[in-house]
C-alpha atoms as a PDB file:
ATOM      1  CA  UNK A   1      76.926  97.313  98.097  1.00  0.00           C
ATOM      2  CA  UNK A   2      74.815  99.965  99.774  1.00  0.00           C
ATOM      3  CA  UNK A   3      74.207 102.683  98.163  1.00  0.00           C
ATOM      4  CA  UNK A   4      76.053 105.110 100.836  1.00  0.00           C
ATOM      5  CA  UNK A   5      78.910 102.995  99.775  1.00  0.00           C
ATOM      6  CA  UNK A   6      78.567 103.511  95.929  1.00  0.00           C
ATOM      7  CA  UNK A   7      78.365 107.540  96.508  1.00  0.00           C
ATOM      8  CA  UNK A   8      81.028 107.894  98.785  1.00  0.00           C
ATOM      9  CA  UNK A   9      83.236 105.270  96.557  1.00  0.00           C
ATOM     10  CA  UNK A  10      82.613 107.266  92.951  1.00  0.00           C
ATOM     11  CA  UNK A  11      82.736 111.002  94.702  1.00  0.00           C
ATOM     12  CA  UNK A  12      86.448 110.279  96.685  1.00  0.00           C
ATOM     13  CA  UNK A  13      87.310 108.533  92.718  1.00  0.00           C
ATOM     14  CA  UNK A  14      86.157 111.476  91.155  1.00  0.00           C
ATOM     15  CA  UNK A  15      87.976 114.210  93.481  1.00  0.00           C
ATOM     16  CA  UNK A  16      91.129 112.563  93.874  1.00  0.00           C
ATOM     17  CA  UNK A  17      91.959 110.942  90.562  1.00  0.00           C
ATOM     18  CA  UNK A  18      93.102 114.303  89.521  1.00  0.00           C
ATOM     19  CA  UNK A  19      94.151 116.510  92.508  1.00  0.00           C
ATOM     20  CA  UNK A  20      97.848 115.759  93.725  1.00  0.00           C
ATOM     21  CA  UNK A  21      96.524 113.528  96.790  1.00  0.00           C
ATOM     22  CA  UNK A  22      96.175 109.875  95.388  1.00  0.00           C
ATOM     23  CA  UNK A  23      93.333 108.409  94.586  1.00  0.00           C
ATOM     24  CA  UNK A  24      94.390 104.822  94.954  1.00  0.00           C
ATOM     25  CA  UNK A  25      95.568 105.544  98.675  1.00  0.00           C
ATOM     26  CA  UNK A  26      91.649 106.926  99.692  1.00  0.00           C
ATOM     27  CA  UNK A  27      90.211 104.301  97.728  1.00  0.00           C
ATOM     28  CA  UNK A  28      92.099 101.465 100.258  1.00  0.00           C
ATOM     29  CA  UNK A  29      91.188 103.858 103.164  1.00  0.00           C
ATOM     30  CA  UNK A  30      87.572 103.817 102.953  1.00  0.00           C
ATOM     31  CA  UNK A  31      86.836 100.110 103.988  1.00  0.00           C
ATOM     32  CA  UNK A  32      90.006  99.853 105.961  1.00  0.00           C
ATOM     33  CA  UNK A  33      88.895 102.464 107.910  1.00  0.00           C
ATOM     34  CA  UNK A  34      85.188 101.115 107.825  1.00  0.00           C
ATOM     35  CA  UNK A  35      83.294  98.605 108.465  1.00  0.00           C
ATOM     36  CA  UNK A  36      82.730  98.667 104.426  1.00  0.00           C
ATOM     37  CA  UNK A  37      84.016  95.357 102.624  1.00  0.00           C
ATOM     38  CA  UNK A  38      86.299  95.917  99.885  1.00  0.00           C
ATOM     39  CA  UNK A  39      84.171  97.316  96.814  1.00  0.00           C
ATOM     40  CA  UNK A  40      85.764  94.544  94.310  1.00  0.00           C
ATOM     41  CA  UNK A  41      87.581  95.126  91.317  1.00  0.00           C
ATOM     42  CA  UNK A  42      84.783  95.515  89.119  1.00  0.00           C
ATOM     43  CA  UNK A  43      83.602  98.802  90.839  1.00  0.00           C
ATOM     44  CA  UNK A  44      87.260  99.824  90.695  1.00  0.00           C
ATOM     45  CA  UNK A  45      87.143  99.834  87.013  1.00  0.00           C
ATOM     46  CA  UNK A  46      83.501 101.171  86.828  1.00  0.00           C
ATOM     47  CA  UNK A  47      84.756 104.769  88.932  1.00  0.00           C
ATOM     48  CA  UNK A  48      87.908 105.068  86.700  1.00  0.00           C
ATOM     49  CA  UNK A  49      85.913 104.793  83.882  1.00  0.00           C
ATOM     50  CA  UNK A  50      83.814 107.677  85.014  1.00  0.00           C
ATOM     51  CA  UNK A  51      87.302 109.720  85.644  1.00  0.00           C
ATOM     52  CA  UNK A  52      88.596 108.808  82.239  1.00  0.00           C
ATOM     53  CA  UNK A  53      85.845 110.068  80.646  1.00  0.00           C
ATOM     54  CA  UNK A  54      85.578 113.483  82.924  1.00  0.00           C
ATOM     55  CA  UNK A  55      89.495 113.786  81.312  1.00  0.00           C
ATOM     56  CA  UNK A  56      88.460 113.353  77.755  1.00  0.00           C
ATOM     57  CA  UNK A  57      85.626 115.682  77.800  1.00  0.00           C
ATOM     58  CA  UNK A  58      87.570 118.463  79.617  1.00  0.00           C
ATOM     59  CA  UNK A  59      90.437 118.280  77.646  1.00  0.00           C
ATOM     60  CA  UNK A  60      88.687 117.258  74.431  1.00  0.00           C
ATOM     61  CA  UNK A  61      90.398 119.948  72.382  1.00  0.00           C
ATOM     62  CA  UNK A  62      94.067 118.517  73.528  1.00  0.00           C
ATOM     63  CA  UNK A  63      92.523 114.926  72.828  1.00  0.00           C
ATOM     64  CA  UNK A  64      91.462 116.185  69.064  1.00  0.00           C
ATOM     65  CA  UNK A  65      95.253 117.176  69.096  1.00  0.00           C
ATOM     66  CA  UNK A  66      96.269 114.201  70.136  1.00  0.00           C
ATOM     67  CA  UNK A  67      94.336 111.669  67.887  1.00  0.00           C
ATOM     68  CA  UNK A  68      95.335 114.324  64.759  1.00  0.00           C
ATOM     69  CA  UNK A  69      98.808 113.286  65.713  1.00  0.00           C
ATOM     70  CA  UNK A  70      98.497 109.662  66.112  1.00  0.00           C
ATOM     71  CA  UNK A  71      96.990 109.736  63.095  1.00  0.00           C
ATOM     72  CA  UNK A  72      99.794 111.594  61.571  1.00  0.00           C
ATOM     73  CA  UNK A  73     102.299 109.459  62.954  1.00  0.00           C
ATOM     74  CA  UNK A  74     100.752 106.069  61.589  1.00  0.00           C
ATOM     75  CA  UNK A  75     100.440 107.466  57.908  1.00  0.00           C
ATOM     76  CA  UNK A  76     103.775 108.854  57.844  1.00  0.00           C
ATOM     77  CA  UNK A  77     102.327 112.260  56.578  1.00  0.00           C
ATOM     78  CA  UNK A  78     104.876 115.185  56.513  1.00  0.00           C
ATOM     79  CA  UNK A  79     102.628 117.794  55.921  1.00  0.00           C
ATOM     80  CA  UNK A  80     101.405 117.521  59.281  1.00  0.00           C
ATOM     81  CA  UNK A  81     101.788 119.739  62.320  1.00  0.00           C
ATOM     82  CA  UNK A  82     105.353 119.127  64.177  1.00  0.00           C
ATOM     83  CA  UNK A  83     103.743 120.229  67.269  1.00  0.00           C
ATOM     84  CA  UNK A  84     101.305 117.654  67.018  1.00  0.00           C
ATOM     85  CA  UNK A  85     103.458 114.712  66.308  1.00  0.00           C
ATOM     86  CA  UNK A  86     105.788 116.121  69.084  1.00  0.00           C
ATOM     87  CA  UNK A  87     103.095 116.104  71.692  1.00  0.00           C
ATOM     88  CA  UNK A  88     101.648 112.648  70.442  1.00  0.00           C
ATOM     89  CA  UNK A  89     105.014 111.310  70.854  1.00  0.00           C
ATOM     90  CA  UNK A  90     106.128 113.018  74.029  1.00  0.00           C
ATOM     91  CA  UNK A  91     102.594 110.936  75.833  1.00  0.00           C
ATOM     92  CA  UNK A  92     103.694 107.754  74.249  1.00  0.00           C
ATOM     93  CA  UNK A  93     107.109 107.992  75.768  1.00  0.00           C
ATOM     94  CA  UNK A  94     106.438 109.643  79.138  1.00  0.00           C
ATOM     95  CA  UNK A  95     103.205 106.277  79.167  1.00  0.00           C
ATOM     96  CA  UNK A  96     105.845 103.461  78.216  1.00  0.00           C
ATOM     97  CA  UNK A  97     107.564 103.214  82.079  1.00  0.00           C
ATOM     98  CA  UNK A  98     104.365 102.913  83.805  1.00  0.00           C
ATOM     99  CA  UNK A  99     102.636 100.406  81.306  1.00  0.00           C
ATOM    100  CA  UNK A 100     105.860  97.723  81.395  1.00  0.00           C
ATOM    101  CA  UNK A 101     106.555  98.221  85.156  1.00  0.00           C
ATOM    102  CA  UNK A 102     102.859  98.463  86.072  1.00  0.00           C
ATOM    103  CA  UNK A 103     102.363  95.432  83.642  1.00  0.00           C
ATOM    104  CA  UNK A 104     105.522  93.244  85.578  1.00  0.00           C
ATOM    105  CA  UNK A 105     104.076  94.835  89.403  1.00  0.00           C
ATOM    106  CA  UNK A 106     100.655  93.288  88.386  1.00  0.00           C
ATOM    107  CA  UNK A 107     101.540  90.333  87.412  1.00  0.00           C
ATOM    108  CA  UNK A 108     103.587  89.389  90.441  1.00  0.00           C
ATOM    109  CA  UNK A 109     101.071  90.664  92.724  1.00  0.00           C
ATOM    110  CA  UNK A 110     103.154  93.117  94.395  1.00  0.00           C
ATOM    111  CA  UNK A 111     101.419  96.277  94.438  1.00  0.00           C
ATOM    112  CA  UNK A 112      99.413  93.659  96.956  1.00  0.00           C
ATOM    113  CA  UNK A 113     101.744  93.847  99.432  1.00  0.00           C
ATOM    114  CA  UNK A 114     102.255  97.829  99.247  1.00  0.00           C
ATOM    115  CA  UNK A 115      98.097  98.353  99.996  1.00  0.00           C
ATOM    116  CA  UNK A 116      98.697  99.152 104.051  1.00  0.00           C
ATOM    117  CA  UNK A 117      97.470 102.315 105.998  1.00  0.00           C
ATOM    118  CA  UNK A 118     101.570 102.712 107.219  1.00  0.00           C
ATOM    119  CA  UNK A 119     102.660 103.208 103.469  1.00  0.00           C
ATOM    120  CA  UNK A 120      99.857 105.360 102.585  1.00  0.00           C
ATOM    121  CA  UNK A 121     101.115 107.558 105.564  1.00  0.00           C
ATOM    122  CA  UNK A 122     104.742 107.337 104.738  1.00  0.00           C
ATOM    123  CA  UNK A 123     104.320 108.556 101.178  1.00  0.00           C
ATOM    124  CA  UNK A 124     101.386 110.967 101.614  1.00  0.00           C
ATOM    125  CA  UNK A 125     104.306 112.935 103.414  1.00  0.00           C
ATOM    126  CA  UNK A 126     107.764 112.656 101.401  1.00  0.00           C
ATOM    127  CA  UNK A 127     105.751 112.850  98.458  1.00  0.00           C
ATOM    128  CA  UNK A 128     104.302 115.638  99.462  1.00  0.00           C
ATOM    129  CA  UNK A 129     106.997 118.050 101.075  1.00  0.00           C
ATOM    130  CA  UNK A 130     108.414 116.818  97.990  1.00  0.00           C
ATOM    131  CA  UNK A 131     105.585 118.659  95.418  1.00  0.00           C
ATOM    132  CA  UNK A 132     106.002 121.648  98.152  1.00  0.00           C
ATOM    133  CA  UNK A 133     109.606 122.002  97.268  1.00  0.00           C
ATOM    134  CA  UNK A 134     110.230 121.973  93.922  1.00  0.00           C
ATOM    135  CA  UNK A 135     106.575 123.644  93.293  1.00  0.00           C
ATOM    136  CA  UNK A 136     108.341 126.741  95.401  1.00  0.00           C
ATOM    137  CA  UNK A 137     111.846 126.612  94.343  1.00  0.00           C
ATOM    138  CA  UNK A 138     111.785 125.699  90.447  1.00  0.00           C
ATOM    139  CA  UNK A 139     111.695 127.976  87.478  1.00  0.00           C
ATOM    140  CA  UNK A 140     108.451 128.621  85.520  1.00  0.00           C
ATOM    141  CA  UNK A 141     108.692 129.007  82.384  1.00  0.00           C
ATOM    142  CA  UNK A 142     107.908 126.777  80.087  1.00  0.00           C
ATOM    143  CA  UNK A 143     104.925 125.310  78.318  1.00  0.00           C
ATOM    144  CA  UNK A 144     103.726 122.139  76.632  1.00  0.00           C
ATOM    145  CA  UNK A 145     104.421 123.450  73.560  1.00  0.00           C
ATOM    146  CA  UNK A 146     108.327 123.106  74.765  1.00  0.00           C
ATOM    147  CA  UNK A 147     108.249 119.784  76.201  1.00  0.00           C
ATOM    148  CA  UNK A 148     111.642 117.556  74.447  1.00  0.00           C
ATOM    149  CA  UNK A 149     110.970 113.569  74.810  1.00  0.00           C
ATOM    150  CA  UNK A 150     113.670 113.535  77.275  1.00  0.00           C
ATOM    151  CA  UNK A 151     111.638 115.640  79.592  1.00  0.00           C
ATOM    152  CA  UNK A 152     108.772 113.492  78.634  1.00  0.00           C
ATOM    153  CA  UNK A 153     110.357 109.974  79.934  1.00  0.00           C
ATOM    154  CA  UNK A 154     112.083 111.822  83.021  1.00  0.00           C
ATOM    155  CA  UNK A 155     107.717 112.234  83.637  1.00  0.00           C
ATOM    156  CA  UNK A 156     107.293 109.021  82.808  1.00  0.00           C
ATOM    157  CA  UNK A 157     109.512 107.491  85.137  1.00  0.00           C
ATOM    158  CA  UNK A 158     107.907 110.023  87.968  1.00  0.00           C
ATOM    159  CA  UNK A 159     104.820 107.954  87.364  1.00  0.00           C
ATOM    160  CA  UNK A 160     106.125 104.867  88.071  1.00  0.00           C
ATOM    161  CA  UNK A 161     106.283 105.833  91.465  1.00  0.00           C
ATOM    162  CA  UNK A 162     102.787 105.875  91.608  1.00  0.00           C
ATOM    163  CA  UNK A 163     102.432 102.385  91.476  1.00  0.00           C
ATOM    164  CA  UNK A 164     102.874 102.884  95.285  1.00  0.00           C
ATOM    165  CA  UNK A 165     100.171 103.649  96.836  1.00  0.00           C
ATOM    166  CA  UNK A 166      99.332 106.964  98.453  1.00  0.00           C
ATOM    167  CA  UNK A 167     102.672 108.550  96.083  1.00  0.00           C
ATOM    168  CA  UNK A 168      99.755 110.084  93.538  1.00  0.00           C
ATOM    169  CA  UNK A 169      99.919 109.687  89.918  1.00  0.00           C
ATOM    170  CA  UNK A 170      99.077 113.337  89.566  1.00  0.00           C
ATOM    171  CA  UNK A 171     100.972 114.319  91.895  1.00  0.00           C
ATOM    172  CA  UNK A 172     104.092 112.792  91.169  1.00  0.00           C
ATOM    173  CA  UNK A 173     103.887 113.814  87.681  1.00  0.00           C
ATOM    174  CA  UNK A 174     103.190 117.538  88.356  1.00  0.00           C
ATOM    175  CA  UNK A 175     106.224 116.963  90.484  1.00  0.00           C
ATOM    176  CA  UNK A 176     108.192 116.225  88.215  1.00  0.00           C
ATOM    177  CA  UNK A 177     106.920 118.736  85.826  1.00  0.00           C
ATOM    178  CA  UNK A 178     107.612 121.578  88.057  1.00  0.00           C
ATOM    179  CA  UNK A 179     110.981 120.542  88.388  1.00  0.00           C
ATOM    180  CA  UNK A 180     111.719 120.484  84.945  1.00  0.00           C
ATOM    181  CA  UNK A 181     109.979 124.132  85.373  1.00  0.00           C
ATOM    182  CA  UNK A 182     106.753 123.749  83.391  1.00  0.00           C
ATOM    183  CA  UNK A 183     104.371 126.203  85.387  1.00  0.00           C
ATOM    184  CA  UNK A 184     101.522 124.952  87.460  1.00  0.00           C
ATOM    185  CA  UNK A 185      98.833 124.759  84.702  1.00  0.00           C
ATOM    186  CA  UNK A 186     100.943 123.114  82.115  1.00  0.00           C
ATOM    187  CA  UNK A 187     102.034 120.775  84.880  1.00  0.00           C
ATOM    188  CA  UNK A 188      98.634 119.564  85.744  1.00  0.00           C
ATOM    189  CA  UNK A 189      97.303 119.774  82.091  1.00  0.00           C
ATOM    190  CA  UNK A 190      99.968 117.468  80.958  1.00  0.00           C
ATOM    191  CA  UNK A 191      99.585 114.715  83.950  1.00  0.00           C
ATOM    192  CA  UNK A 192      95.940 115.004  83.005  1.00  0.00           C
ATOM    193  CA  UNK A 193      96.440 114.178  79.764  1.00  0.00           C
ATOM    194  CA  UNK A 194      99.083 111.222  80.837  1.00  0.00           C
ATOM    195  CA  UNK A 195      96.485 109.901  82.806  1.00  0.00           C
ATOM    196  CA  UNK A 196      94.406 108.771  79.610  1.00  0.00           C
ATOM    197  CA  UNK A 197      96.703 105.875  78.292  1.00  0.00           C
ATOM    198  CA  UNK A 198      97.601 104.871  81.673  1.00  0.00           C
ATOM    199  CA  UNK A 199      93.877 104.476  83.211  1.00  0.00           C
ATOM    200  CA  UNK A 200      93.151 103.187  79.969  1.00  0.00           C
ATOM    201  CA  UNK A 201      96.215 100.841  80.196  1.00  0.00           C
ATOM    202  CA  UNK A 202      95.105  99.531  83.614  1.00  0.00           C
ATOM    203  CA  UNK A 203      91.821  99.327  82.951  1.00  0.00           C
ATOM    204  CA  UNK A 204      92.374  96.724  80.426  1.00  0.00           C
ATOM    205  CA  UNK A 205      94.292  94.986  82.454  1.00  0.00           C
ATOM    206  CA  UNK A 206      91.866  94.620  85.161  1.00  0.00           C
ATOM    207  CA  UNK A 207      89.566  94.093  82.462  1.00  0.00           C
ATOM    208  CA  UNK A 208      91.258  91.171  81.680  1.00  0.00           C
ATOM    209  CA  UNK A 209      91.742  89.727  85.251  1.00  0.00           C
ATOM    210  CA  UNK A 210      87.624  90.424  84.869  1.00  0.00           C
ATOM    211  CA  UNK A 211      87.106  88.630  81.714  1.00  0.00           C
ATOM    212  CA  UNK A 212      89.653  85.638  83.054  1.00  0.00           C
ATOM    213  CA  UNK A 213      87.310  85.198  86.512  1.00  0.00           C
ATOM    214  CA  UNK A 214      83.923  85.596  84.220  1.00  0.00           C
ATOM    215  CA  UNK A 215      82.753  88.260  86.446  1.00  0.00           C
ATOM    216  CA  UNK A 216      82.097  90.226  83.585  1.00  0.00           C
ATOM    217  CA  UNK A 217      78.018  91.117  84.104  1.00  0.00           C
ATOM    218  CA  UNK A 218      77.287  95.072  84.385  1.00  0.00           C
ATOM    219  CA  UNK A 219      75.251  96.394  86.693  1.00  0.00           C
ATOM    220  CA  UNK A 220      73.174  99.443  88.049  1.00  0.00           C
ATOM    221  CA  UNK A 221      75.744  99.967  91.206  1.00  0.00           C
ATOM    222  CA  UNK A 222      78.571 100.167  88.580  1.00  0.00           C
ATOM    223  CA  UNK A 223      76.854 102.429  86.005  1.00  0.00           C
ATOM    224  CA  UNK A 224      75.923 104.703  88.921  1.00  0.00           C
ATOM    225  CA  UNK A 225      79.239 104.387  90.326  1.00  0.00           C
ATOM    226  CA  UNK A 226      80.853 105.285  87.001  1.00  0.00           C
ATOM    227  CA  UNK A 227      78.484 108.568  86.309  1.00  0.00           C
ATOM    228  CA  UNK A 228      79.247 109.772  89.926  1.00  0.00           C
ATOM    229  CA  UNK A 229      82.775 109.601  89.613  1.00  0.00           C
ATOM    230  CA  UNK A 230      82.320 111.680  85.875  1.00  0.00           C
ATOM    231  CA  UNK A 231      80.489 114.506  87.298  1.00  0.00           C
ATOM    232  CA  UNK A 232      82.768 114.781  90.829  1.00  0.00           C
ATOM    233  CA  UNK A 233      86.431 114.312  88.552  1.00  0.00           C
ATOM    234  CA  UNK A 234      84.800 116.860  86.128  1.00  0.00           C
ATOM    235  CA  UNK A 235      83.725 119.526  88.922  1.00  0.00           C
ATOM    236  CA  UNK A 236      87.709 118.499  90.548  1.00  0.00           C
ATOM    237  CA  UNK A 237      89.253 119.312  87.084  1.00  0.00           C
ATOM    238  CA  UNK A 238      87.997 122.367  86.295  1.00  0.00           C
ATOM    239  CA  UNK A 239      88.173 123.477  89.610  1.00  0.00           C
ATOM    240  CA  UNK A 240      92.129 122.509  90.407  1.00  0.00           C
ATOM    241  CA  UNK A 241      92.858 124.194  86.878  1.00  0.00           C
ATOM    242  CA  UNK A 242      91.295 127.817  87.705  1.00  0.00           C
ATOM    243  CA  UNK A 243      93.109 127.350  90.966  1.00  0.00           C
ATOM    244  CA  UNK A 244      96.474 126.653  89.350  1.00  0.00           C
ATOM    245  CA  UNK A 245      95.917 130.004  87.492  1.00  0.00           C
ATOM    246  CA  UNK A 246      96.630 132.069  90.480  1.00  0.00           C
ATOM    247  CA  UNK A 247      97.787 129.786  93.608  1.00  0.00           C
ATOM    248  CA  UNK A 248      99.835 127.308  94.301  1.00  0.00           C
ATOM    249  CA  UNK A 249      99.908 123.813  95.628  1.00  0.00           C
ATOM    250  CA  UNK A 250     100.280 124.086  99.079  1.00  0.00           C
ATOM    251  CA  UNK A 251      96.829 123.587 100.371  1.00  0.00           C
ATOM    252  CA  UNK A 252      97.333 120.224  98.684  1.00  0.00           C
ATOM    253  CA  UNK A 253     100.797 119.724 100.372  1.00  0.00           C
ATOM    254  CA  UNK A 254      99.208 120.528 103.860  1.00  0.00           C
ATOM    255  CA  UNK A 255      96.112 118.078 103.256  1.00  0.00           C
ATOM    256  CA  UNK A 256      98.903 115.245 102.582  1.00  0.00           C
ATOM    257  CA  UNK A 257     100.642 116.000 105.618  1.00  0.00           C
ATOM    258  CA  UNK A 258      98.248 116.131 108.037  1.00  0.00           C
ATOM    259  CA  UNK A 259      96.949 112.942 106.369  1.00  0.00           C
ATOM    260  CA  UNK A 260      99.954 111.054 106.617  1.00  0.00           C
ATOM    261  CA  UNK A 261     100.384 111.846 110.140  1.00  0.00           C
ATOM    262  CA  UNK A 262      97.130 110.842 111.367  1.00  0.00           C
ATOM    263  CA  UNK A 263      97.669 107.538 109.616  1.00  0.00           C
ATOM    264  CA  UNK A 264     100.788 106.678 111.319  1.00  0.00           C
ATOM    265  CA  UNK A 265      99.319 107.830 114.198  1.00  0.00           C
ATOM    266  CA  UNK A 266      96.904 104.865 113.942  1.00  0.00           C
ATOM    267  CA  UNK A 267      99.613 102.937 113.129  1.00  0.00           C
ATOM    268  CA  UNK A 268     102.245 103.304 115.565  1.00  0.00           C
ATOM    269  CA  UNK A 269     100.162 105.040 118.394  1.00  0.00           C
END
């Protein structure tokens, strides 16, 4: 890989793992709309790497939380915070959908079949107007603090959706959030914090499809790849949360659209 290619790969991982536009859609767009050769699973898992850790050291407050009530959960102690076990057990449930579906998807080499310019196009839209609606039209008022399981597997389930690309894991899931009325910061916040079992959960099973070929040696264009797509999904993260705090997610709404419809353009024109 050149190294134009490694830059370009990490910094489109690292701005749209997070921000409501799907990452996995722009990662099939940049060699099938250039003469670039598909960057290989191995650098696949090297960027989301990067991105998982940008997540855990943004969040690493809610991630202290979160181990605290793990922890708690495993040792059965009632002395512990109910807050903490709630919000522990509300990211296990709202992960469970995507990990058994994602796991059956993978295995039968679907999500394959689903990696075209056309679908990327169809979904960037719906799923978008989609986010538009219910981000204008829904309540806000609550929190994470408020969040029942029930509301945490209707999420869940959101984020299967994902599996197809160009729908947007985070996007999806702050979908559904809003429409359950969490407000905009809480919705992102809590698909951020989603997003650490699940990358973790696919990462180990494309770790395993690695380990299974014996393509398993490290080197400098993955490292690279992986601290690139840190610093740009940190910078994306901290930037889509202070916008959250006053606007709204429109900009990110018009981006899919006029996406989509320049890729079915290509397509059909």
């Amino acid at each position: 890989m050149t190294l134009l290619q490694i830059i370009v790969l990490a910094i489109v991982q690292g701005i749209t793992e997070f921000l409501p536009i799907s990452s996995s859609g722009h990662l099939i767009l940049v060699p099938a709309l250039t003469d670039w050769p598909d960057q290989g699973l191995l650098m696949d898992v090297g960027v989301h790497v990067g991105t998982l850790a940008a997540v855990l050291v943004y969040f690493r407050q809610d991630v202290a939380t979160l181990i605290r009530g793990f922890w708690h959960l495993v040792t059965f102690n009632k002395d512990a915070s109910p807050q903490n076990r709630r919000l522990m057990l509300a990211l296990i449930l709202s992960t469970i959908p995507v990990v058994v579906i994602g796991g059956i998807v993978s295995k039968m080499g679907w999500n394959d079949t689903w990696r075209t310019i056309e679908i990327i196009g169809w979904t960037s839209i719906i799923f978008g107007l989609l986010l538009y609606v219910l981000d204008k039209t829904c309540a806000v008022n609550k929190v994470i603090a408020d969040m029942r399981y029930g509301q945490a597997l209707i999420i869940g389930l959101a984020q299967v959706l994902a599996i197809i690309p160009g729908t947007s894991r985070s996007g999806i899931t702050m979908t559904a959030a809003r429409g359950l009325g969490f407000t905009r910061t809480e919705a992102a916040r809590f698909s951020m914090l989603m997003s650490i079992p699940t990358i973790l959960a696919a990462g180990t099973i494309e770790g395993l499809k690695l380990f299974e070929s014996g393509d398993m040696a490290l080197s400098t264009d993955i490292l690279l790849g992986a601290g690139l797509s840190f610093i740009t999904a940190l910078i994306a993260i901290a930037g889509l949360m202070t916008w959250l705090q006053k606007s709204s997610m429109t900009p990110f709404v018009i981006y899919r659209v006029i996406l989509g419809i320049g890729l079915l353009g290509l397509v059909y024109g």
